[in-house]
PDB file of N, CA and C in Angstrom:
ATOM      1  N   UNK A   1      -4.259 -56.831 -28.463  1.00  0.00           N
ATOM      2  CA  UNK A   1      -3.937 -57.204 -27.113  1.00  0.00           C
ATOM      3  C   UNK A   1      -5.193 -57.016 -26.270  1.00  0.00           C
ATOM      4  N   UNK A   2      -5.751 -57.858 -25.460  1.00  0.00           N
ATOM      5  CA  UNK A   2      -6.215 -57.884 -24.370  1.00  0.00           C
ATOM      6  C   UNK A   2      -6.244 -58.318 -22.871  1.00  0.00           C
ATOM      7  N   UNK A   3      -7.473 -57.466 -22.193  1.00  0.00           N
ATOM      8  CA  UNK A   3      -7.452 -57.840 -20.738  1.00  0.00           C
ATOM      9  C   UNK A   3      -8.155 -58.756 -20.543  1.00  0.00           C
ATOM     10  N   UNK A   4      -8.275 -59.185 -19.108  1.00  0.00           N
ATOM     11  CA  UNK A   4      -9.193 -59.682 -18.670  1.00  0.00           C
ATOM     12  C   UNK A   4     -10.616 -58.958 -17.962  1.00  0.00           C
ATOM     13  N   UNK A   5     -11.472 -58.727 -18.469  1.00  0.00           N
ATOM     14  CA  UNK A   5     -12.753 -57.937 -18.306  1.00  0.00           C
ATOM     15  C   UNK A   5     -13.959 -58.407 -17.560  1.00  0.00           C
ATOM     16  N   UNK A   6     -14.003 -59.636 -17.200  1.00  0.00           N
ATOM     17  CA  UNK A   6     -14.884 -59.902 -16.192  1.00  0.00           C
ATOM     18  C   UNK A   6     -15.102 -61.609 -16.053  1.00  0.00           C
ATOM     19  N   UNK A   7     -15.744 -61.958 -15.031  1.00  0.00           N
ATOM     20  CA  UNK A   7     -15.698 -63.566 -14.673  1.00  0.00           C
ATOM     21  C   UNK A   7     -15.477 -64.445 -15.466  1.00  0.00           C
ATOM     22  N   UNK A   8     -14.709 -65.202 -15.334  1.00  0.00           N
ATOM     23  CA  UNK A   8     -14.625 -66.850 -16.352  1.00  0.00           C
ATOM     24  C   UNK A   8     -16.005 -67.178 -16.069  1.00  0.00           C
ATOM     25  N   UNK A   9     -16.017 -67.973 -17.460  1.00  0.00           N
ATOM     26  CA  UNK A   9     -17.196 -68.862 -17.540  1.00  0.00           C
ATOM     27  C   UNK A   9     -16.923 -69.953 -17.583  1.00  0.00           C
ATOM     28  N   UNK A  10     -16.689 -71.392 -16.683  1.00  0.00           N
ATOM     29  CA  UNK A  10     -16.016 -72.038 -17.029  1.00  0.00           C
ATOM     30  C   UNK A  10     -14.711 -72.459 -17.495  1.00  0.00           C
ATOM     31  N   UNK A  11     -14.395 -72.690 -19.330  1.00  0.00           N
ATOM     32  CA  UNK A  11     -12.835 -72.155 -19.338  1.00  0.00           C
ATOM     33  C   UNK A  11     -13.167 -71.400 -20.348  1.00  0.00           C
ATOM     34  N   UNK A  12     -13.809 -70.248 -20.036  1.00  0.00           N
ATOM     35  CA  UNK A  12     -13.932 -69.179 -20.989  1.00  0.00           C
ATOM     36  C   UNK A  12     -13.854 -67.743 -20.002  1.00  0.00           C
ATOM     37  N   UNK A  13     -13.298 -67.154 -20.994  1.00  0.00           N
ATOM     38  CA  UNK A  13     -12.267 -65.834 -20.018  1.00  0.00           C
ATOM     39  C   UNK A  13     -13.200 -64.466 -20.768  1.00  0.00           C
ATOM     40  N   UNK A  14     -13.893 -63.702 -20.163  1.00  0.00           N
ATOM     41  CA  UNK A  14     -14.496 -62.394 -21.333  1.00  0.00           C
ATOM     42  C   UNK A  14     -13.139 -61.229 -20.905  1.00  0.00           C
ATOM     43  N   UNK A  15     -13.071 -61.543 -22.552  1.00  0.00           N
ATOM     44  CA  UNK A  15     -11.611 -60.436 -22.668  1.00  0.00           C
ATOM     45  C   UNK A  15     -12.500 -59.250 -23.238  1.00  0.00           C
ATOM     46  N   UNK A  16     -11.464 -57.864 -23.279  1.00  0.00           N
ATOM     47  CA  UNK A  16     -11.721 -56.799 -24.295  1.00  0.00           C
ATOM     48  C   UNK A  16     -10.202 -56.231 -24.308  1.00  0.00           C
ATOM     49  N   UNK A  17     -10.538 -54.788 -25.509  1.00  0.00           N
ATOM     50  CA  UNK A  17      -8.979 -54.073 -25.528  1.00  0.00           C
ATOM     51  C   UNK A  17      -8.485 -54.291 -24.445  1.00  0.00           C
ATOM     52  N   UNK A  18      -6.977 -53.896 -24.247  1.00  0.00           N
ATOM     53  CA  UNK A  18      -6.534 -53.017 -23.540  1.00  0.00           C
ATOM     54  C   UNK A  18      -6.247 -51.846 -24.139  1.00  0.00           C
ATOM     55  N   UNK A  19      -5.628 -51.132 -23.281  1.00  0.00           N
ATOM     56  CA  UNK A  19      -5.669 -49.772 -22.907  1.00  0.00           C
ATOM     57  C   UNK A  19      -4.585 -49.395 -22.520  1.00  0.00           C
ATOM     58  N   UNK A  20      -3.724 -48.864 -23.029  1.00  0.00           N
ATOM     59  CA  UNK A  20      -2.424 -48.756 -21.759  1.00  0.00           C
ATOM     60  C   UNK A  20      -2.328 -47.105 -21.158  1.00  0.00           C
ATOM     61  N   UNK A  21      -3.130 -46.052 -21.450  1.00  0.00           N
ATOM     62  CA  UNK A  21      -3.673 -45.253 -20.426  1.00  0.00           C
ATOM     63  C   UNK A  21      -4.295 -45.261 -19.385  1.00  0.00           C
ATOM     64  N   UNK A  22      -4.909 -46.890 -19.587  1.00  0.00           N
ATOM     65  CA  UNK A  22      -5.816 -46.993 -18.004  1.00  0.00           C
ATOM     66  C   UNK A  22      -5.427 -48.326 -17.333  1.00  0.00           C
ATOM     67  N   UNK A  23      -4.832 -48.157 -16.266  1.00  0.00           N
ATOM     68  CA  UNK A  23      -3.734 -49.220 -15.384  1.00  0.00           C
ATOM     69  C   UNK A  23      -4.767 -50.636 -15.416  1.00  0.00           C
ATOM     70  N   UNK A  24      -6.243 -50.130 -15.428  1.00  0.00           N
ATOM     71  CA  UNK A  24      -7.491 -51.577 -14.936  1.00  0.00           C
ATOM     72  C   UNK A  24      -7.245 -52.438 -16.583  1.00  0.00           C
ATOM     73  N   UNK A  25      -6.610 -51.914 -17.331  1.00  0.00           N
ATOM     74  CA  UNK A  25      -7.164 -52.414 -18.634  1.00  0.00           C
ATOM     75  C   UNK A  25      -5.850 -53.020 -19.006  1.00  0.00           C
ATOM     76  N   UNK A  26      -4.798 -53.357 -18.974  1.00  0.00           N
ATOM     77  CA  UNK A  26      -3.297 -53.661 -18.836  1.00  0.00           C
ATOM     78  C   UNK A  26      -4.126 -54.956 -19.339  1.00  0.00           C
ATOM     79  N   UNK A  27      -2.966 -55.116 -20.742  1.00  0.00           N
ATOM     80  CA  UNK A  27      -2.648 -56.746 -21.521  1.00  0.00           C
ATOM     81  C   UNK A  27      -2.490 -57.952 -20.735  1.00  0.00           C
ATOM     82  N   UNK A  28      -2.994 -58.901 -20.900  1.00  0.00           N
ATOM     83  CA  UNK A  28      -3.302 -60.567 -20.798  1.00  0.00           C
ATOM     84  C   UNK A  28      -2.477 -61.123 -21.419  1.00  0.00           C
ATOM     85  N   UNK A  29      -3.228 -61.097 -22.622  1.00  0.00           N
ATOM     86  CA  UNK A  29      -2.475 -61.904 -23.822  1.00  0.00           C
ATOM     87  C   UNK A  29      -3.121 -61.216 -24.874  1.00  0.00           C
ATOM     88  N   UNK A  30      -2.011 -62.228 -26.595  1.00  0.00           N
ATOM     89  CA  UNK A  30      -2.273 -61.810 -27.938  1.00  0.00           C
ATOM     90  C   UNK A  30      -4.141 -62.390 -28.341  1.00  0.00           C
ATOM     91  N   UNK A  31      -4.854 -61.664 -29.375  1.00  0.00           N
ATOM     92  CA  UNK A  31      -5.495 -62.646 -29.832  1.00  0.00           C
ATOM     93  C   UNK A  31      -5.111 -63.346 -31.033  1.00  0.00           C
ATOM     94  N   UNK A  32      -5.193 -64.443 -31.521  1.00  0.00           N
ATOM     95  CA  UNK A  32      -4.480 -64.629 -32.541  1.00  0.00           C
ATOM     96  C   UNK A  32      -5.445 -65.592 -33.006  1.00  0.00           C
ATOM     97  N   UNK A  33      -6.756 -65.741 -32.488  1.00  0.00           N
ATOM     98  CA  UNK A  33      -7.757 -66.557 -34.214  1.00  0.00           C
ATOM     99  C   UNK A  33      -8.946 -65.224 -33.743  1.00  0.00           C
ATOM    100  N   UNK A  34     -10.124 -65.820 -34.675  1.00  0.00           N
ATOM    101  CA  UNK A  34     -11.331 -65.110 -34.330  1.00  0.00           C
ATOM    102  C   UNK A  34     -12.206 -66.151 -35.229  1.00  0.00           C
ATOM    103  N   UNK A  35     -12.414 -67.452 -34.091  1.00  0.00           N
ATOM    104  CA  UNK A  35     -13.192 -68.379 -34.756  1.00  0.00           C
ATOM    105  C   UNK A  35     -14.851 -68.213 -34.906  1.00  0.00           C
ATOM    106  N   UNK A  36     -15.021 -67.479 -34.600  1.00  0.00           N
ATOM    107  CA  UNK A  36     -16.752 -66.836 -34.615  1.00  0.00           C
ATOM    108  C   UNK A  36     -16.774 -65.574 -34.107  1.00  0.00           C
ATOM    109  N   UNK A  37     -17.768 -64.658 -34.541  1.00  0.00           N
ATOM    110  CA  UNK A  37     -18.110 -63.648 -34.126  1.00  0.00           C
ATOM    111  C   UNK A  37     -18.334 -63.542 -32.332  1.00  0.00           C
ATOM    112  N   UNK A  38     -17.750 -63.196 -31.866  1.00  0.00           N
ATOM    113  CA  UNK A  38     -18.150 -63.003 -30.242  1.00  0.00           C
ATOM    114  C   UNK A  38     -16.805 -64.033 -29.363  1.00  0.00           C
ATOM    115  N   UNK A  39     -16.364 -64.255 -30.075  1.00  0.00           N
ATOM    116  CA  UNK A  39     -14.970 -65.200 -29.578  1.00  0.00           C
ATOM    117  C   UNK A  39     -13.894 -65.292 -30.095  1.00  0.00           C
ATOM    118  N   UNK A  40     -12.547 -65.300 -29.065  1.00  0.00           N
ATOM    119  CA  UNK A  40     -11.555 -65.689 -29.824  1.00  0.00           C
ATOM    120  C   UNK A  40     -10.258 -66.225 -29.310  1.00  0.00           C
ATOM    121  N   UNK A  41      -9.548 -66.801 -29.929  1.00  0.00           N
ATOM    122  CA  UNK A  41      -8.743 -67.393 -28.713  1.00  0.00           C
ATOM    123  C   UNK A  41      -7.124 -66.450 -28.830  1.00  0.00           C
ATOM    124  N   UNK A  42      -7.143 -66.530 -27.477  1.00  0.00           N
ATOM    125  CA  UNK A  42      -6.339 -65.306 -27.287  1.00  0.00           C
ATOM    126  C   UNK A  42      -4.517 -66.170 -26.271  1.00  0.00           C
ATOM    127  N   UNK A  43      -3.334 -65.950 -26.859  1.00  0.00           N
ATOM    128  CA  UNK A  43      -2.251 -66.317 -26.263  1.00  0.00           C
ATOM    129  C   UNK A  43      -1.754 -65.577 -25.701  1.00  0.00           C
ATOM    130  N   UNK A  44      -0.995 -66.174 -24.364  1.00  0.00           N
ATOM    131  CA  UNK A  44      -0.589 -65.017 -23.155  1.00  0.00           C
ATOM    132  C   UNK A  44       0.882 -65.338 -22.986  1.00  0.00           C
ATOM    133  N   UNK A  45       1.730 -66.622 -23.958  1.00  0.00           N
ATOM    134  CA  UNK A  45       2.995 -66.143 -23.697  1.00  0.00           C
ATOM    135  C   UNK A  45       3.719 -67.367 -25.029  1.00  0.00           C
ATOM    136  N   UNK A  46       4.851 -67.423 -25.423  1.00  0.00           N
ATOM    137  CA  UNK A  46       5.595 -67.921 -26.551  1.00  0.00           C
ATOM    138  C   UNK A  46       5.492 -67.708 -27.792  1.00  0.00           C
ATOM    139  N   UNK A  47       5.578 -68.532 -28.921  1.00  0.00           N
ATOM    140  CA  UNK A  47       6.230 -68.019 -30.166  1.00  0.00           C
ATOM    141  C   UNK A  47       4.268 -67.596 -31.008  1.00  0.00           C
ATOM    142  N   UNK A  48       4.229 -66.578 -31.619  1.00  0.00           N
ATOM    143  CA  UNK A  48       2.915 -66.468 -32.528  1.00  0.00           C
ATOM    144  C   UNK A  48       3.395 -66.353 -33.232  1.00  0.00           C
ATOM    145  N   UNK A  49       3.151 -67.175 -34.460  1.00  0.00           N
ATOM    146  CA  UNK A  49       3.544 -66.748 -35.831  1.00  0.00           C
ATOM    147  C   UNK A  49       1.887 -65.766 -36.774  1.00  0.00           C
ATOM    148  N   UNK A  50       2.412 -64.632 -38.095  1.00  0.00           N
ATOM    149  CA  UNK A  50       1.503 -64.628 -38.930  1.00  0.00           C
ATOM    150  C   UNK A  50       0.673 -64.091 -38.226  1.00  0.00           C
ATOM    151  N   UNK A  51       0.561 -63.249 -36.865  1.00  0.00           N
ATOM    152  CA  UNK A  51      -0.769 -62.393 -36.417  1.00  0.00           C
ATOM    153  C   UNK A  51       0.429 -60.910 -37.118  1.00  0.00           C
ATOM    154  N   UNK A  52       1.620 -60.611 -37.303  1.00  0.00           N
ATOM    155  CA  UNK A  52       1.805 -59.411 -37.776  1.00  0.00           C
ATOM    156  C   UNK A  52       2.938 -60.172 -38.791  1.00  0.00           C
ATOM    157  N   UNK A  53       2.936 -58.641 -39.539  1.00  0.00           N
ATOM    158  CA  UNK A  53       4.237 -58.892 -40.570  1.00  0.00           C
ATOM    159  C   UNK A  53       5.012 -57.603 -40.635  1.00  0.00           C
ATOM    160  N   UNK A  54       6.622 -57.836 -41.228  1.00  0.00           N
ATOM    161  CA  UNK A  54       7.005 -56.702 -41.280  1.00  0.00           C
ATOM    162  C   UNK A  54       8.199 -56.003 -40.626  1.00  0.00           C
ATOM    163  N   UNK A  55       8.011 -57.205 -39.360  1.00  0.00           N
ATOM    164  CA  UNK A  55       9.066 -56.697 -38.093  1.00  0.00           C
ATOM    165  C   UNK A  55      10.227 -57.353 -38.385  1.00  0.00           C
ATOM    166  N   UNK A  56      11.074 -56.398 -37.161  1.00  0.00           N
ATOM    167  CA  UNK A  56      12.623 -56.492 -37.841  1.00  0.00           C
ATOM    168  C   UNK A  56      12.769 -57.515 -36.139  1.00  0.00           C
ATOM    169  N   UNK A  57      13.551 -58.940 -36.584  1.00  0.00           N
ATOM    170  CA  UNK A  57      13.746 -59.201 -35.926  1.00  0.00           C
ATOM    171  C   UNK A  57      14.989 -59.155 -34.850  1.00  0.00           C
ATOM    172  N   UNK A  58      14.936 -59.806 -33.478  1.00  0.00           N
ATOM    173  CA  UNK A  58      15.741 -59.338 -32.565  1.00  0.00           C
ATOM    174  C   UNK A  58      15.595 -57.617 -31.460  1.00  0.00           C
ATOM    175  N   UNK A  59      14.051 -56.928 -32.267  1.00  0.00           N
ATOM    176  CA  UNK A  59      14.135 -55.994 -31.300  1.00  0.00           C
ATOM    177  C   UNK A  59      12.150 -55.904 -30.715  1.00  0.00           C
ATOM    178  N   UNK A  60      12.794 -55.264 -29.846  1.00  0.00           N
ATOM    179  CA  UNK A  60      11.165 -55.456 -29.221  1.00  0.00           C
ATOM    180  C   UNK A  60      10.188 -54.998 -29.535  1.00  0.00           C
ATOM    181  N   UNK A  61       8.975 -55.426 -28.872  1.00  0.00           N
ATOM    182  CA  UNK A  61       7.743 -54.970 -29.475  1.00  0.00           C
ATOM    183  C   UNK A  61       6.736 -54.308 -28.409  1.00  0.00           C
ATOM    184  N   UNK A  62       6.793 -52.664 -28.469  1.00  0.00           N
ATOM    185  CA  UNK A  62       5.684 -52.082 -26.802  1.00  0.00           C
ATOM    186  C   UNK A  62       4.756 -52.251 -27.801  1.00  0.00           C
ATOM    187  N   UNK A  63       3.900 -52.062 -26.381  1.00  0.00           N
ATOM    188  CA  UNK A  63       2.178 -51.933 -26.430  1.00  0.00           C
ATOM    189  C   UNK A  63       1.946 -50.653 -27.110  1.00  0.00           C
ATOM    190  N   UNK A  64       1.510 -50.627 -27.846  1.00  0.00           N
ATOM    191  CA  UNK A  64       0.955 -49.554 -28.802  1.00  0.00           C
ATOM    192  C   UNK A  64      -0.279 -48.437 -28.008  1.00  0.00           C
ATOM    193  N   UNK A  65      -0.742 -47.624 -28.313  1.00  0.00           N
ATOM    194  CA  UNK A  65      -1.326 -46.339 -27.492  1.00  0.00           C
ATOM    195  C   UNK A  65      -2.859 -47.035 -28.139  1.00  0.00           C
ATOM    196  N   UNK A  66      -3.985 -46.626 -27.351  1.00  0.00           N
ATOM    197  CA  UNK A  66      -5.136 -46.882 -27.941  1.00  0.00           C
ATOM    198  C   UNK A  66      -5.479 -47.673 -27.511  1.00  0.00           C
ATOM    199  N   UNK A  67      -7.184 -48.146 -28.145  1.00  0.00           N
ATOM    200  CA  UNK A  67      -7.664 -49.508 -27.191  1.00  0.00           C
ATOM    201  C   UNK A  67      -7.299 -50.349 -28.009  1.00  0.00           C
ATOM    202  N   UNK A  68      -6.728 -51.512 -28.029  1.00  0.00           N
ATOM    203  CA  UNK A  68      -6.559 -52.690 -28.754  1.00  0.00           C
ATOM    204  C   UNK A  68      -4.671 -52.819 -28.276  1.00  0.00           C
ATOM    205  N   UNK A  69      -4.343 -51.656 -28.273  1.00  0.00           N
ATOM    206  CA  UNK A  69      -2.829 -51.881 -28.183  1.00  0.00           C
ATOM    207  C   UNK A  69      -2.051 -52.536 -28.963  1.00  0.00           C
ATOM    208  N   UNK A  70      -2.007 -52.133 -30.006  1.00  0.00           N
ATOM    209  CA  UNK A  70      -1.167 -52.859 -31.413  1.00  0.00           C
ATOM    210  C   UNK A  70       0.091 -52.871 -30.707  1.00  0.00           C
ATOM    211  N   UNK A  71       0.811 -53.784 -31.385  1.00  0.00           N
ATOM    212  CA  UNK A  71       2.666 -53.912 -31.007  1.00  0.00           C
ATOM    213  C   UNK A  71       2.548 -52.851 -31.895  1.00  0.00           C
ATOM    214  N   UNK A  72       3.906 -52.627 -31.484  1.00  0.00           N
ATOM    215  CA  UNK A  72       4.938 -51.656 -32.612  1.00  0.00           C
ATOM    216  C   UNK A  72       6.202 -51.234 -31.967  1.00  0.00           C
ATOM    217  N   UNK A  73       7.360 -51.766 -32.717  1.00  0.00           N
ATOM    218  CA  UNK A  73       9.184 -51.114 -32.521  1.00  0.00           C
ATOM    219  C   UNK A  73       8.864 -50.067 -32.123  1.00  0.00           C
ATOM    220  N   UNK A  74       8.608 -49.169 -31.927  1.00  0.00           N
ATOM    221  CA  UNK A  74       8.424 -47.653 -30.719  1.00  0.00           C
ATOM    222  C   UNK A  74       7.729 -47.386 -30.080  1.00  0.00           C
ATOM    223  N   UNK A  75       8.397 -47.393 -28.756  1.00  0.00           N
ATOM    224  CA  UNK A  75       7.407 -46.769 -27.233  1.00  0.00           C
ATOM    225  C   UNK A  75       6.144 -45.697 -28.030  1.00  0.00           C
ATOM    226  N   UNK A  76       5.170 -45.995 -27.191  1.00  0.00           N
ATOM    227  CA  UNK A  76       3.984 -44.982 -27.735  1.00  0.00           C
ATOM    228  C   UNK A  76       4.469 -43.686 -27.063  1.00  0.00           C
ATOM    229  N   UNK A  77       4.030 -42.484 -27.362  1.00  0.00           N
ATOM    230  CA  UNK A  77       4.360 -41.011 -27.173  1.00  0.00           C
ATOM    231  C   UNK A  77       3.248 -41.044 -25.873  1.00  0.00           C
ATOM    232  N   UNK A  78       3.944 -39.772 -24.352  1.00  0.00           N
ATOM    233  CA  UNK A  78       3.109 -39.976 -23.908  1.00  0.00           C
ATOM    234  C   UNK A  78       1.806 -38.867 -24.204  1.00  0.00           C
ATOM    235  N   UNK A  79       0.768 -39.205 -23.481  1.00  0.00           N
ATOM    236  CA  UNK A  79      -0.034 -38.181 -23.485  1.00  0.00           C
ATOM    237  C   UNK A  79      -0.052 -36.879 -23.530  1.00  0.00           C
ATOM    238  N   UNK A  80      -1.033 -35.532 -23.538  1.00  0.00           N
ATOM    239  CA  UNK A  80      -0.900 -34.534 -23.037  1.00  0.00           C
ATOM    240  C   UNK A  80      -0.654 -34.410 -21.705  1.00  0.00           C
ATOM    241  N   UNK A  81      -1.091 -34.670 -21.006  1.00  0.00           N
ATOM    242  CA  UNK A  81      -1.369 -35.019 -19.143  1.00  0.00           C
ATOM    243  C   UNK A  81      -1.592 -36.728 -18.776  1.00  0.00           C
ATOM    244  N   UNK A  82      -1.368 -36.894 -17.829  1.00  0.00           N
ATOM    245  CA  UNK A  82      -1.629 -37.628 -17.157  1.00  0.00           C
ATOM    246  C   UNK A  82      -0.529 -39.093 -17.201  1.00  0.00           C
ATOM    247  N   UNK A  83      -0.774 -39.970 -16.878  1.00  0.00           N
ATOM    248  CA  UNK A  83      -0.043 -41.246 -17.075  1.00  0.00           C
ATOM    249  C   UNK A  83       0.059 -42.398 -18.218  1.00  0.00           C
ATOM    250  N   UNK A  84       1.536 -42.725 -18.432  1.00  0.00           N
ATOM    251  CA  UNK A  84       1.682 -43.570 -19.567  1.00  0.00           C
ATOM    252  C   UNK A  84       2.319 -44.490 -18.881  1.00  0.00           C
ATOM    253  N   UNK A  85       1.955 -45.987 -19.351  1.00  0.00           N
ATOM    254  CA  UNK A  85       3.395 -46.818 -19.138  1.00  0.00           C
ATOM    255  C   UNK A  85       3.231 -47.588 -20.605  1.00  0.00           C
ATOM    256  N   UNK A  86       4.861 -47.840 -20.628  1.00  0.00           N
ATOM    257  CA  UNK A  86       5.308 -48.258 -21.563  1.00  0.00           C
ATOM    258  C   UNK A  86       5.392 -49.986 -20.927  1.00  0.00           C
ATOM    259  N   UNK A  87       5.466 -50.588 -21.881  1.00  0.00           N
ATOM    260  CA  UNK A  87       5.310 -52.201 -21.687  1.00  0.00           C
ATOM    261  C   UNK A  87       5.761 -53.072 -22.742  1.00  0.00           C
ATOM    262  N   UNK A  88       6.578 -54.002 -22.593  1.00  0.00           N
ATOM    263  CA  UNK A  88       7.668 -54.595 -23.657  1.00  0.00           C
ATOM    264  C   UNK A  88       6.409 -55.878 -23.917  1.00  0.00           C
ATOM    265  N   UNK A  89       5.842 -56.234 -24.675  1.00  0.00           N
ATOM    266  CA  UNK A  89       5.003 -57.539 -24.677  1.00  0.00           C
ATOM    267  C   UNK A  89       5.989 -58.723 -25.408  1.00  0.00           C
ATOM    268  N   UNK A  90       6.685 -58.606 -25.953  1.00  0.00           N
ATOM    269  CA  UNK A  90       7.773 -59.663 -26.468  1.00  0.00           C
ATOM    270  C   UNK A  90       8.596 -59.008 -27.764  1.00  0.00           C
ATOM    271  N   UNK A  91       8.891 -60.080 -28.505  1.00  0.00           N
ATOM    272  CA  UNK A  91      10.018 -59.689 -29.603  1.00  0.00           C
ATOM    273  C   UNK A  91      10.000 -60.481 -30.868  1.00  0.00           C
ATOM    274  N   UNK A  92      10.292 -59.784 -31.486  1.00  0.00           N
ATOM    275  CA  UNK A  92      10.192 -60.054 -33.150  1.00  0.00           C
ATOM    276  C   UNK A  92      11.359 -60.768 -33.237  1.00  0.00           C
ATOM    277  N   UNK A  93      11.008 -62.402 -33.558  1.00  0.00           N
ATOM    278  CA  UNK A  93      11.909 -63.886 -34.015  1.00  0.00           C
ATOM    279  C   UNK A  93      12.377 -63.877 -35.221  1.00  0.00           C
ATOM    280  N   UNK A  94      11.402 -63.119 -36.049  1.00  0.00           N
ATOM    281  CA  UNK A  94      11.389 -63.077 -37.682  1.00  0.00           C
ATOM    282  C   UNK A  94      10.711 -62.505 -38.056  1.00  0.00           C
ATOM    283  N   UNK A  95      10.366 -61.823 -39.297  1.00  0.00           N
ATOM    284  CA  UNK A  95       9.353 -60.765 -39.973  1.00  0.00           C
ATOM    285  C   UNK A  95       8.042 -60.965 -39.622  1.00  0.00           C
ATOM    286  N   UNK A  96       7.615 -62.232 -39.603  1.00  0.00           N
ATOM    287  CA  UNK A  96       6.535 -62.278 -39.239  1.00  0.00           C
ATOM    288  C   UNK A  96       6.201 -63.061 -37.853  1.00  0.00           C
ATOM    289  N   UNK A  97       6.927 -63.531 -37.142  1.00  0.00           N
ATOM    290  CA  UNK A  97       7.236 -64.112 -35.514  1.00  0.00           C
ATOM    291  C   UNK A  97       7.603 -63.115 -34.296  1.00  0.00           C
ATOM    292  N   UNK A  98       6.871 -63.850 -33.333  1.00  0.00           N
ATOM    293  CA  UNK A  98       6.795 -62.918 -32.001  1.00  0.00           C
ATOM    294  C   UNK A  98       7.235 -63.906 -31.194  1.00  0.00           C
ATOM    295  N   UNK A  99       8.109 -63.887 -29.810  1.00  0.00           N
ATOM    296  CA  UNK A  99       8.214 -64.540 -28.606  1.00  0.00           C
ATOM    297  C   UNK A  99       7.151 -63.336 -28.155  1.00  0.00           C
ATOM    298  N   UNK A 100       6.166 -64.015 -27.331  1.00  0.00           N
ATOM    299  CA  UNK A 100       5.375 -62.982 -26.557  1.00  0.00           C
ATOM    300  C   UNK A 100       5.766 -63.353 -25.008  1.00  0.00           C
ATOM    301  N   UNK A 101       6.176 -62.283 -24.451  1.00  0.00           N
ATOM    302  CA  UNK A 101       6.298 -62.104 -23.043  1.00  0.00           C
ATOM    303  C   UNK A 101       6.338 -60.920 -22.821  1.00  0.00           C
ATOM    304  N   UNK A 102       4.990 -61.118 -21.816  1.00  0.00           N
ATOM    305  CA  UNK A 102       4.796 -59.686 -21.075  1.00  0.00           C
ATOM    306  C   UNK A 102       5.658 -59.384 -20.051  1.00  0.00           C
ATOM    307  N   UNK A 103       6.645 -58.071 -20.110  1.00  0.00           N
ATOM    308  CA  UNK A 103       7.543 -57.645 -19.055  1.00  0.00           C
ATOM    309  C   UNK A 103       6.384 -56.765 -17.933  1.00  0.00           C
ATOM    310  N   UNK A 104       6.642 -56.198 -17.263  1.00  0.00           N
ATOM    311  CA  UNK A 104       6.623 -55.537 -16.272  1.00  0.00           C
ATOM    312  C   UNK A 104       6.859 -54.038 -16.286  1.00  0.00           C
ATOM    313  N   UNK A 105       4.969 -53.545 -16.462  1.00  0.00           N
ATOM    314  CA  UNK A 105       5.287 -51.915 -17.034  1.00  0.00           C
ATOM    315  C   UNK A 105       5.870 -50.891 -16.368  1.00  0.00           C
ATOM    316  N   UNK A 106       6.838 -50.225 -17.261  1.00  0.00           N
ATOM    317  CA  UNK A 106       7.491 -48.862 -16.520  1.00  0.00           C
ATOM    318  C   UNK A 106       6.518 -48.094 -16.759  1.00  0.00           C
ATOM    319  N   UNK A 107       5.865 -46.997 -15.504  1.00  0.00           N
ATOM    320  CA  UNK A 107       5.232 -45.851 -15.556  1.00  0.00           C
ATOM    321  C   UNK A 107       5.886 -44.997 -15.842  1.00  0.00           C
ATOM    322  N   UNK A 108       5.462 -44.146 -16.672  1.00  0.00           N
ATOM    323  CA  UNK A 108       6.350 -42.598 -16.965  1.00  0.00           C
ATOM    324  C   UNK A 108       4.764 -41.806 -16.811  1.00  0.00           C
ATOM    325  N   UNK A 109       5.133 -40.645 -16.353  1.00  0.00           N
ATOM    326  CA  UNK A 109       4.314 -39.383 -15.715  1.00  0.00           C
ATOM    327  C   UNK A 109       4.653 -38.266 -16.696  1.00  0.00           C
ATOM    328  N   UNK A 110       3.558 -37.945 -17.818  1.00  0.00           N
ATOM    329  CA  UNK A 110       4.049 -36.935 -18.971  1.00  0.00           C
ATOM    330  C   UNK A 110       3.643 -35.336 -18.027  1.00  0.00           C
TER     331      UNK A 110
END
C-alpha cells in the first residue's frame, strides 16, 4: 500500500509506503505491477486479482502495521504509546481477489 509522497509529474504520481502510525503517510492505493525498477502502477479502488493469496473470502482486509502496510484479516495490535488507526482497505472476493475500497480510518489511542 501506498501514499502519495510528493508532486505529480505530469501523470505520474511519486508514491512510497504507507505507514499507518504516521497520519501524513495514510494509503492511496494498491501497487499491483512493478514494470521497471523505480516504477509502478499502483490501484486506488475495485476488483485486484493475484497481488495476494490465501484469503478467506467475504471478510475484510486492515492495513497491516509497518511501512508498506500489508492487508491482513486482523486489525494490527496497537503500539506501545502513542496512536493507531485501524483502516478497512477492501475485501477478499475470493482466495486470491480483493474489492479495494478505502474506508475511513478509526483512530484508537493505545
Amino acid at each position: 500500500m501506498v501514499y502519495i509522497s510528493g508532486e505529480r509529474t505530469g501523470e505520474v504520481y511519486q508514491v512510497d509506503r504507507c505507514d499507518i502510525a504516521q497520519t501524513g503517510k495514510r494509503p492511496w492505493g494498491m501497487v499491483v505491477a512493478k514494470p521497471a525498477p523505480g516504477s509502478c502502477i499502483v490501484q486506488t479502488s475495485g476488483e485486484v486479482r493475484g497481488v495476494y493469496a490465501g484469503l478467506t473470502p467475504g471478510a475484510p482486509l486492515f492495513l497491516g502495521a509497518g511501512a508498506g502496510a500489508r492487508l491482513s484479516h486482523v486489525p494490527p495490535d496497537p503500539p506501545l504509546s502513542g496512536r493507531l488507526y485501524h483502516q478497512v482497505a477492501g475485501q477478499a472476493t475470493a482466495s486470491d481477489r480483493i474489492y479495494l475500497g478505502m474506508q475511513t480510518p478509526v483512530v484508537r489511542v493505545a
